[in-house]
C-alpha atoms as a PDB file:
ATOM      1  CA  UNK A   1     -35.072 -75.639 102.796  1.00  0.00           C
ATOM      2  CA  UNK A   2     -35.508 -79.048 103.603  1.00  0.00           C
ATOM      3  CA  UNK A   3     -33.763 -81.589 102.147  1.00  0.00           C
ATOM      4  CA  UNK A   4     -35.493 -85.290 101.399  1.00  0.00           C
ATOM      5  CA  UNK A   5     -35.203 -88.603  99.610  1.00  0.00           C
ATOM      6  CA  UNK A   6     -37.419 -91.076  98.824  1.00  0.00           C
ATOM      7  CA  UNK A   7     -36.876 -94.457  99.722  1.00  0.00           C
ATOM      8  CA  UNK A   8     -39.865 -96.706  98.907  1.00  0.00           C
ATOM      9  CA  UNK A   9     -40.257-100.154  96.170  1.00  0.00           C
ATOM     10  CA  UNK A  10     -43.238 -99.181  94.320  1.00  0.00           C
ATOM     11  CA  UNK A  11     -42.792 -96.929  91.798  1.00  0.00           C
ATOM     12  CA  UNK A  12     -46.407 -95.121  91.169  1.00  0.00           C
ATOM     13  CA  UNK A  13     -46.226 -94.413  95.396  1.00  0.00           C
ATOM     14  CA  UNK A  14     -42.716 -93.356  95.237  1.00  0.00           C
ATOM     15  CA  UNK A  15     -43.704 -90.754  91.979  1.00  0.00           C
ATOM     16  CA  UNK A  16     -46.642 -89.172  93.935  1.00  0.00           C
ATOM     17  CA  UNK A  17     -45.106 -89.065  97.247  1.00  0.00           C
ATOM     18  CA  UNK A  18     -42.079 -86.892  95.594  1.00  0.00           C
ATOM     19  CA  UNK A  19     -45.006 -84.716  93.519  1.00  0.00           C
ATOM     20  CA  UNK A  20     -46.625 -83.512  97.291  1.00  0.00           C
ATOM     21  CA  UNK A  21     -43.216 -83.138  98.834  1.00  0.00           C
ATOM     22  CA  UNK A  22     -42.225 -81.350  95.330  1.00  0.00           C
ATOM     23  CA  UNK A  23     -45.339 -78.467  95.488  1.00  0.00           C
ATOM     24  CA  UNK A  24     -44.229 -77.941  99.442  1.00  0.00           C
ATOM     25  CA  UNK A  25     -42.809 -74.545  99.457  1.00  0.00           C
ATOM     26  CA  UNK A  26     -39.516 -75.187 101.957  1.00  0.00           C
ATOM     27  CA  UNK A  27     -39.278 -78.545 100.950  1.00  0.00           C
ATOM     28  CA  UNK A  28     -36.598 -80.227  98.136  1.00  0.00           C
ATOM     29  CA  UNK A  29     -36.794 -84.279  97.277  1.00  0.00           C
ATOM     30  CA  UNK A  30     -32.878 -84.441  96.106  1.00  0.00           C
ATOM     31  CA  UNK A  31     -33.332 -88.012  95.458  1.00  0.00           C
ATOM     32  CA  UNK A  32     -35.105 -91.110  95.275  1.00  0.00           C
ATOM     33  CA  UNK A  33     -34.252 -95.095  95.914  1.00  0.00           C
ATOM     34  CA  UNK A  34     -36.070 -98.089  95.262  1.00  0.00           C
ATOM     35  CA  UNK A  35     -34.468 -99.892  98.212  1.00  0.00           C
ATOM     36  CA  UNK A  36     -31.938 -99.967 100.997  1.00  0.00           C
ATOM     37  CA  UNK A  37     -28.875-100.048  99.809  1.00  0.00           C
ATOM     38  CA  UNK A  38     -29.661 -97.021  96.947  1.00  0.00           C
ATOM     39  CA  UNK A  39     -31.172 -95.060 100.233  1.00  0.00           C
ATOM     40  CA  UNK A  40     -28.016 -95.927 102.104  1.00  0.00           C
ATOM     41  CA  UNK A  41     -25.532 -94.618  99.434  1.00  0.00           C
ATOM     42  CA  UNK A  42     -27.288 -91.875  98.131  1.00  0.00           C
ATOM     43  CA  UNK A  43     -27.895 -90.738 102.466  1.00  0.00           C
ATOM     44  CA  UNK A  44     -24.221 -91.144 102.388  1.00  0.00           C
ATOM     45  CA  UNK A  45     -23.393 -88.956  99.305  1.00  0.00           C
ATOM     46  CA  UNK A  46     -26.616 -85.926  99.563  1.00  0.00           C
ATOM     47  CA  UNK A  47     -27.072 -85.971 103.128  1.00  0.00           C
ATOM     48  CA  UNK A  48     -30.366 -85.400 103.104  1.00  0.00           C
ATOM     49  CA  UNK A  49     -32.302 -83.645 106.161  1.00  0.00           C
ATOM     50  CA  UNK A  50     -34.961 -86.783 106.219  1.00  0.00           C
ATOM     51  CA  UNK A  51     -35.310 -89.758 104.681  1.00  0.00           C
ATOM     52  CA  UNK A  52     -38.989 -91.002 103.845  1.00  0.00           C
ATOM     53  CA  UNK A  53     -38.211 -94.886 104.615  1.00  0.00           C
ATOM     54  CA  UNK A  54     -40.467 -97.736 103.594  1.00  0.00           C
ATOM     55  CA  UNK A  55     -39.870-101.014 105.762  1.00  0.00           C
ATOM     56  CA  UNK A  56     -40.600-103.516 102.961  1.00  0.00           C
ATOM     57  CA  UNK A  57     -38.045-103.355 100.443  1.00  0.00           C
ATOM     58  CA  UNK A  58     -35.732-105.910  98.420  1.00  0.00           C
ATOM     59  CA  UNK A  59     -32.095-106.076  99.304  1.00  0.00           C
ATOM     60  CA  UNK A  60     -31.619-104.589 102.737  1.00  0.00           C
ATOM     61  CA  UNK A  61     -34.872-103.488 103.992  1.00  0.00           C
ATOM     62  CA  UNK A  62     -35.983-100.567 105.641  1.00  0.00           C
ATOM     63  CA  UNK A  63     -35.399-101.524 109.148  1.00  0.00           C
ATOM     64  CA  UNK A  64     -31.733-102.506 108.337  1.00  0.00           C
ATOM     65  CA  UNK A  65     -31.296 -99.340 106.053  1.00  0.00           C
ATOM     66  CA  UNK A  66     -32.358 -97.189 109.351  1.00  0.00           C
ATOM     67  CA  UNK A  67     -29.686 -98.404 111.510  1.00  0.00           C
ATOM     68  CA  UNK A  68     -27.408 -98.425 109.129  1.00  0.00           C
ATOM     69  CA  UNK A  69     -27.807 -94.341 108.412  1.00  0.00           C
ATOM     70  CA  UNK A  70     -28.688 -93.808 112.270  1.00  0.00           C
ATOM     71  CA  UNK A  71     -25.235 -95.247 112.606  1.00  0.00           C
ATOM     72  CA  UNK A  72     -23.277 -93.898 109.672  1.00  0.00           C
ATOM     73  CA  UNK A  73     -25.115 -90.700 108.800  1.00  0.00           C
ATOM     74  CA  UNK A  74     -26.671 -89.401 112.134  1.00  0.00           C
ATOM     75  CA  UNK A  75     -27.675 -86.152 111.260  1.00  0.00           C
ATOM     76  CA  UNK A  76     -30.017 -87.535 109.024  1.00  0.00           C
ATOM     77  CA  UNK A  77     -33.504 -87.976 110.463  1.00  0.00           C
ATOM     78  CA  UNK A  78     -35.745 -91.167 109.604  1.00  0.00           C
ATOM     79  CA  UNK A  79     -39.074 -90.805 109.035  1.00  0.00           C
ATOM     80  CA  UNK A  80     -40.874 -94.443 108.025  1.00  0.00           C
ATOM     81  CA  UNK A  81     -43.853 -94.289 105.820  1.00  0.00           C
ATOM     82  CA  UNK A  82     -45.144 -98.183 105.519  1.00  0.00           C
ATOM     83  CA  UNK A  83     -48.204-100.370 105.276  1.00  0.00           C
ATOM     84  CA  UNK A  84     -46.417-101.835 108.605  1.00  0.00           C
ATOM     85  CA  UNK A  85     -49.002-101.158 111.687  1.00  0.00           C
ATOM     86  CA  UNK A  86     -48.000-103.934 113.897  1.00  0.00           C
ATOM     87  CA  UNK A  87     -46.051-103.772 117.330  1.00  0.00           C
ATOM     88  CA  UNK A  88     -42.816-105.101 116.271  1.00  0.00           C
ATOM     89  CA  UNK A  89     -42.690-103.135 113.175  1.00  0.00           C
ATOM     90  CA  UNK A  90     -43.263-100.379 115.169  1.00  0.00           C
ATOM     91  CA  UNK A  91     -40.772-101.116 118.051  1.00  0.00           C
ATOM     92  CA  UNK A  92     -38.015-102.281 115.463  1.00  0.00           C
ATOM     93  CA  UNK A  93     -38.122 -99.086 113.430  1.00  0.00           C
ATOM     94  CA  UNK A  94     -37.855 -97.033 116.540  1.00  0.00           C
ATOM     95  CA  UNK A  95     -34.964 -99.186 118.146  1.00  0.00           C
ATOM     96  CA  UNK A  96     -32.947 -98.782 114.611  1.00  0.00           C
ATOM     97  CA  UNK A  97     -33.169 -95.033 114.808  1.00  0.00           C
ATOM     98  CA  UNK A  98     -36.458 -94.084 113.521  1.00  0.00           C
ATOM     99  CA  UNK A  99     -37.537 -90.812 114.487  1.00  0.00           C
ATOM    100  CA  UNK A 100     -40.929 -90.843 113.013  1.00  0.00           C
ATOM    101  CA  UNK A 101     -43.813 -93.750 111.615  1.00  0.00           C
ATOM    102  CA  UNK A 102     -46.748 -92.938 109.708  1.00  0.00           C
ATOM    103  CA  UNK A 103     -48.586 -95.371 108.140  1.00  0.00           C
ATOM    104  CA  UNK A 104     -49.384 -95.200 104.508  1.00  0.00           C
ATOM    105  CA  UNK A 105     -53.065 -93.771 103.948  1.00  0.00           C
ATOM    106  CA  UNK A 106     -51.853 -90.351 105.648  1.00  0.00           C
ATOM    107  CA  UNK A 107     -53.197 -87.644 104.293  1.00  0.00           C
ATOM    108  CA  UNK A 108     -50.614 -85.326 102.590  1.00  0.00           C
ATOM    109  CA  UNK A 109     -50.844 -82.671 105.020  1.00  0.00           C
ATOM    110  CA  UNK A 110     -50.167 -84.327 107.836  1.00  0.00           C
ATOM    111  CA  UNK A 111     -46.954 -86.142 105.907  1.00  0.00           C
ATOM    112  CA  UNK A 112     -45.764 -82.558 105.025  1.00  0.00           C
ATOM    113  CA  UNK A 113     -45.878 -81.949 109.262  1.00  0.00           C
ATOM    114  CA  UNK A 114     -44.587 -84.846 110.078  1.00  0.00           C
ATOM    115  CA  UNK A 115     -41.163 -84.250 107.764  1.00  0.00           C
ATOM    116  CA  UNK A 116     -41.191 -80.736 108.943  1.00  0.00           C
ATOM    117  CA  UNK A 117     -41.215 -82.244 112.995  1.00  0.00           C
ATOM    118  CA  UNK A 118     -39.042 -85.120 112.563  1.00  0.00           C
ATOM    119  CA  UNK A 119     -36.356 -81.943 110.650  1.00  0.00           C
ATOM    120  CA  UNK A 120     -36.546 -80.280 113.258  1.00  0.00           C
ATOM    121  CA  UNK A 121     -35.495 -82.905 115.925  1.00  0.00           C
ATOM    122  CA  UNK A 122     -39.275 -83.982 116.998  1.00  0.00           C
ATOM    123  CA  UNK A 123     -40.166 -87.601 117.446  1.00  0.00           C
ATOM    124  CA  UNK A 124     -44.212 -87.731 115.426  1.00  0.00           C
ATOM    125  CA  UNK A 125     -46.302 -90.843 115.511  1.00  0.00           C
ATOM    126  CA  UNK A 126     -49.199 -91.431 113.095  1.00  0.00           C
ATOM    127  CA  UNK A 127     -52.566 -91.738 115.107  1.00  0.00           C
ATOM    128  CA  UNK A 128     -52.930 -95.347 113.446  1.00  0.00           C
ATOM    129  CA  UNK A 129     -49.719 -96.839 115.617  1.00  0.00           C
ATOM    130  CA  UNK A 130     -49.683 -93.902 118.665  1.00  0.00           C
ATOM    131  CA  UNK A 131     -51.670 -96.333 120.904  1.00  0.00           C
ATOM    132  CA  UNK A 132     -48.887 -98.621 120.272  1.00  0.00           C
ATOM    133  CA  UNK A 133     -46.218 -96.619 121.538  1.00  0.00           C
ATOM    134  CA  UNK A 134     -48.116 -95.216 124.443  1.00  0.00           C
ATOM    135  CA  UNK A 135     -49.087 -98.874 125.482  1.00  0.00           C
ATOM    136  CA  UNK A 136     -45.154 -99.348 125.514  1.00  0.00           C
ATOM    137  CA  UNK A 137     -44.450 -96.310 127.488  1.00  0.00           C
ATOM    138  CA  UNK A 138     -47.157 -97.189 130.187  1.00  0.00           C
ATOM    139  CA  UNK A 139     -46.009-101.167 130.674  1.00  0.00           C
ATOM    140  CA  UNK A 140     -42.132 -99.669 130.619  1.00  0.00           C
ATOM    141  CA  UNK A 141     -42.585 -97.463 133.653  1.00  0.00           C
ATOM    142  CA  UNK A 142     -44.608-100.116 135.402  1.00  0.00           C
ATOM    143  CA  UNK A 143     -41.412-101.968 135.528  1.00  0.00           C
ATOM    144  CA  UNK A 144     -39.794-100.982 138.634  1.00  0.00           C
ATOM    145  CA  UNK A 145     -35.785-100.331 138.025  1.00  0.00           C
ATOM    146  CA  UNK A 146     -33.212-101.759 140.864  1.00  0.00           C
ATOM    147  CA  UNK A 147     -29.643-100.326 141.263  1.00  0.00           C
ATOM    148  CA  UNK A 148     -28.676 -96.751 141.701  1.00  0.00           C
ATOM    149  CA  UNK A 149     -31.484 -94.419 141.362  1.00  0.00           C
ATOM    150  CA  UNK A 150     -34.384 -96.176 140.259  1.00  0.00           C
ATOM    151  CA  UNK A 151     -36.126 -93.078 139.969  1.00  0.00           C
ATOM    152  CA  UNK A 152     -34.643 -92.704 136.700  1.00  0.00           C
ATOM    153  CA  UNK A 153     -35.403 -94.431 133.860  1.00  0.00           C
ATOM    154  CA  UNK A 154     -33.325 -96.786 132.177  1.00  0.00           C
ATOM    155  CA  UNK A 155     -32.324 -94.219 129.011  1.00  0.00           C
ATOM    156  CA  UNK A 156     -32.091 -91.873 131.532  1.00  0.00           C
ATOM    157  CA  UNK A 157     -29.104 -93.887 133.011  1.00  0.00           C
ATOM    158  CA  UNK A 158     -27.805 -94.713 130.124  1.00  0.00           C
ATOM    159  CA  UNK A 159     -27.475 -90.854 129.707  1.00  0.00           C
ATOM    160  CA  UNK A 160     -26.322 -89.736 132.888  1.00  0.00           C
ATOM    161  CA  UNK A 161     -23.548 -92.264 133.120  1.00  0.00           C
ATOM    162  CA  UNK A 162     -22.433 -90.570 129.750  1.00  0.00           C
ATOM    163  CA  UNK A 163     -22.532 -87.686 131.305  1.00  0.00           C
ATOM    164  CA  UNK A 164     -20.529 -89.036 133.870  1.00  0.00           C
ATOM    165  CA  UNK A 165     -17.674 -90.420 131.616  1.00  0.00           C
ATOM    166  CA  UNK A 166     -17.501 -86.952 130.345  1.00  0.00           C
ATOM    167  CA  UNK A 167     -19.400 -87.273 127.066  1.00  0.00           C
ATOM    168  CA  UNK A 168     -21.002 -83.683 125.351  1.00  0.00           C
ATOM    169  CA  UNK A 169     -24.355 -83.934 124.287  1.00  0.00           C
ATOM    170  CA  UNK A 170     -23.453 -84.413 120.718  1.00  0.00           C
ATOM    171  CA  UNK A 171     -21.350 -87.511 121.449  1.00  0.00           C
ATOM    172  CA  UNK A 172     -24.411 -88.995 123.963  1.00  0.00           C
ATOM    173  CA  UNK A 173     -27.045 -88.084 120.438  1.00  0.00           C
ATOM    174  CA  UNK A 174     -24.848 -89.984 117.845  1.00  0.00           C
ATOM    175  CA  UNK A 175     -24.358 -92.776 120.808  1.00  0.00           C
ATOM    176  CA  UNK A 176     -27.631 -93.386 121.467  1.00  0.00           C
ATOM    177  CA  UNK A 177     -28.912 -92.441 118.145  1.00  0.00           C
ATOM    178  CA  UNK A 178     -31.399 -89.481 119.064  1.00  0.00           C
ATOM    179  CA  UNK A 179     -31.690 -85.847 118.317  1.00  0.00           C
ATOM    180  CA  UNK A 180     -29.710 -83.483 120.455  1.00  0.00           C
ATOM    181  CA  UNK A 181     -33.144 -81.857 121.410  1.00  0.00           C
ATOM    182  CA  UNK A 182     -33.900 -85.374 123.263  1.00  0.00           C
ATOM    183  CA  UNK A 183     -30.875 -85.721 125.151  1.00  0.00           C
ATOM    184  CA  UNK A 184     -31.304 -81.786 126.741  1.00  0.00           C
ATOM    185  CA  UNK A 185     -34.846 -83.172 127.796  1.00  0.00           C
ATOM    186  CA  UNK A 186     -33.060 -86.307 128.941  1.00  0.00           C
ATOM    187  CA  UNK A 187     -30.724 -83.717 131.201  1.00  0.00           C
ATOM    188  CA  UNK A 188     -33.576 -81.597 131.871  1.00  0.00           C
ATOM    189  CA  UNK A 189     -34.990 -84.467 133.446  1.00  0.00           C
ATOM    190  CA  UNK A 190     -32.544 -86.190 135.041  1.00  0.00           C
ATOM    191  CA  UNK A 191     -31.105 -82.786 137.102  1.00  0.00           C
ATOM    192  CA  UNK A 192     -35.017 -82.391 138.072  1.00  0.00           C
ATOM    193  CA  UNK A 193     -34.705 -86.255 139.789  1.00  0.00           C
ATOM    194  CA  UNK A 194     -31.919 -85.802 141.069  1.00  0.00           C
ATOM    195  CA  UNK A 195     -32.092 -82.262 142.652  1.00  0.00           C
ATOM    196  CA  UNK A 196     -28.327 -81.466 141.123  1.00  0.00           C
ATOM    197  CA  UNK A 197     -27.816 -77.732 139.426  1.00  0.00           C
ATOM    198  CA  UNK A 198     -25.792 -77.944 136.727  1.00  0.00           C
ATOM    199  CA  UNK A 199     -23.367 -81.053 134.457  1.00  0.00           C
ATOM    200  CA  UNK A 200     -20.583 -81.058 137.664  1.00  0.00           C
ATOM    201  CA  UNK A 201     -23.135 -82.128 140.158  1.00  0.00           C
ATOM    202  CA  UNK A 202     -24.493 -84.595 138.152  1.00  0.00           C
ATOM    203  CA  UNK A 203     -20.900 -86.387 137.209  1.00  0.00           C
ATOM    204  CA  UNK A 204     -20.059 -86.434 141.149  1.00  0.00           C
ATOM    205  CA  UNK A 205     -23.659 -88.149 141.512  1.00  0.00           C
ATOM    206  CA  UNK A 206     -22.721 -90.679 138.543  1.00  0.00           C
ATOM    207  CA  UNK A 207     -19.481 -91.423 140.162  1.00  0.00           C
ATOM    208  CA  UNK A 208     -20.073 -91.672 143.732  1.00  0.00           C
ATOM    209  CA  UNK A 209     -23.236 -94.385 142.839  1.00  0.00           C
ATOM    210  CA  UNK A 210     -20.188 -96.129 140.636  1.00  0.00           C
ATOM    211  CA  UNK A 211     -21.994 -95.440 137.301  1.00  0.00           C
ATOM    212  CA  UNK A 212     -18.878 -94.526 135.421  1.00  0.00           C
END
């Protein structure tokens, strides 16, 4: 069973969101919240498996509720539902935490997926802000890295000097505020780049290039 609340301003949304979620077999809204700082204490208290987050609310909005949760309850998974289609929405929500963005106007069906993939540790993009993201990905790894082995990327330094300082792969998810599904890709990858077997390879790597 899947565990969800609610987090969105406008009532009449909010009540038939929760009524498709509701007739999901596998699938239990536990609560709802009307803005941040409800979705932040009642994440806090339930611990919901995914929280449905609008961006525009009053109080603390969305984007501040999402790091906030990343941060204090990180086995929670963020999926934003918003109006928002713009860039820095976009790029704001995912730097907070976000695991998922739809934009409002989804069908039903594909909101249903999209809580069931961001559950289980998947990172889901509505078609309407997909270009978006790609567009990011493709200018980022134009960008050509200096220092130690620019072949990586710069997460996937960020994880391998984790790795180096010793760091499980729980401890690099909740620092880096990403599913423990990414960071075994993020290993995957790196021991691929780097031509290393296994974790011990990989530290003496990271220390040797003065990483850690």
């Amino acid at each position: 069973m899947i565990r969800v609340l609610v987090a969105d301003d406008h009532p009449v949304f909010r009540r038939g969101l929760v009524g498709v979620l509701t007739e999901e077999p596998g699938i239990d809204v536990v609560a709802e919240a009307p803005d941040g700082d409800t979705t932040i204490a009642l994440a806090a208290e339930l611990r919901p498996d995914v929280v449905l987050m609008d961006l525009h609310m009053a109080g603390t909005g969305g984007i501040a509720a999402t790091r906030r949760l990343t941060a204090e309850v990180p086995d929670v998974a963020v999926l934003v539902l918003t109006m928002l289609d713009d860039e820095e929405s976009v790029q704001s929500a995912l730097h907070a935490g976000a695991r998922g963005y739809l934009v409002k106007g989804a069908s039903g069906d594909r909101i249903l997926d999209a809580v069931r993939a961001v559950a289980d540790g998947e990172i889901v993009f509505g078609a309407d802000v997909a270009g978006l993201v790609l567009g990011r990905l493709t200018a980022d790894r134009k960008t050509t890295r200096t220092g130690p082995f620019p072949m990586l990327t710069d997460r996937e330094v960020e994880v391998l000097t984790l790795i180096g300082l010793g760091r499980s792969n729980t401890e690099i998810a909740r620092r880096l505020v990403v599913s423990d599904k990414t960071v075994r890709n993020h290993i995957t990858n790196i021991f691929a780049k780097l031509g290393v077997a296994d974790r011990a390879q990989a530290i003496v790597r990271a220390r040797d290039a003065g990483l850690c």
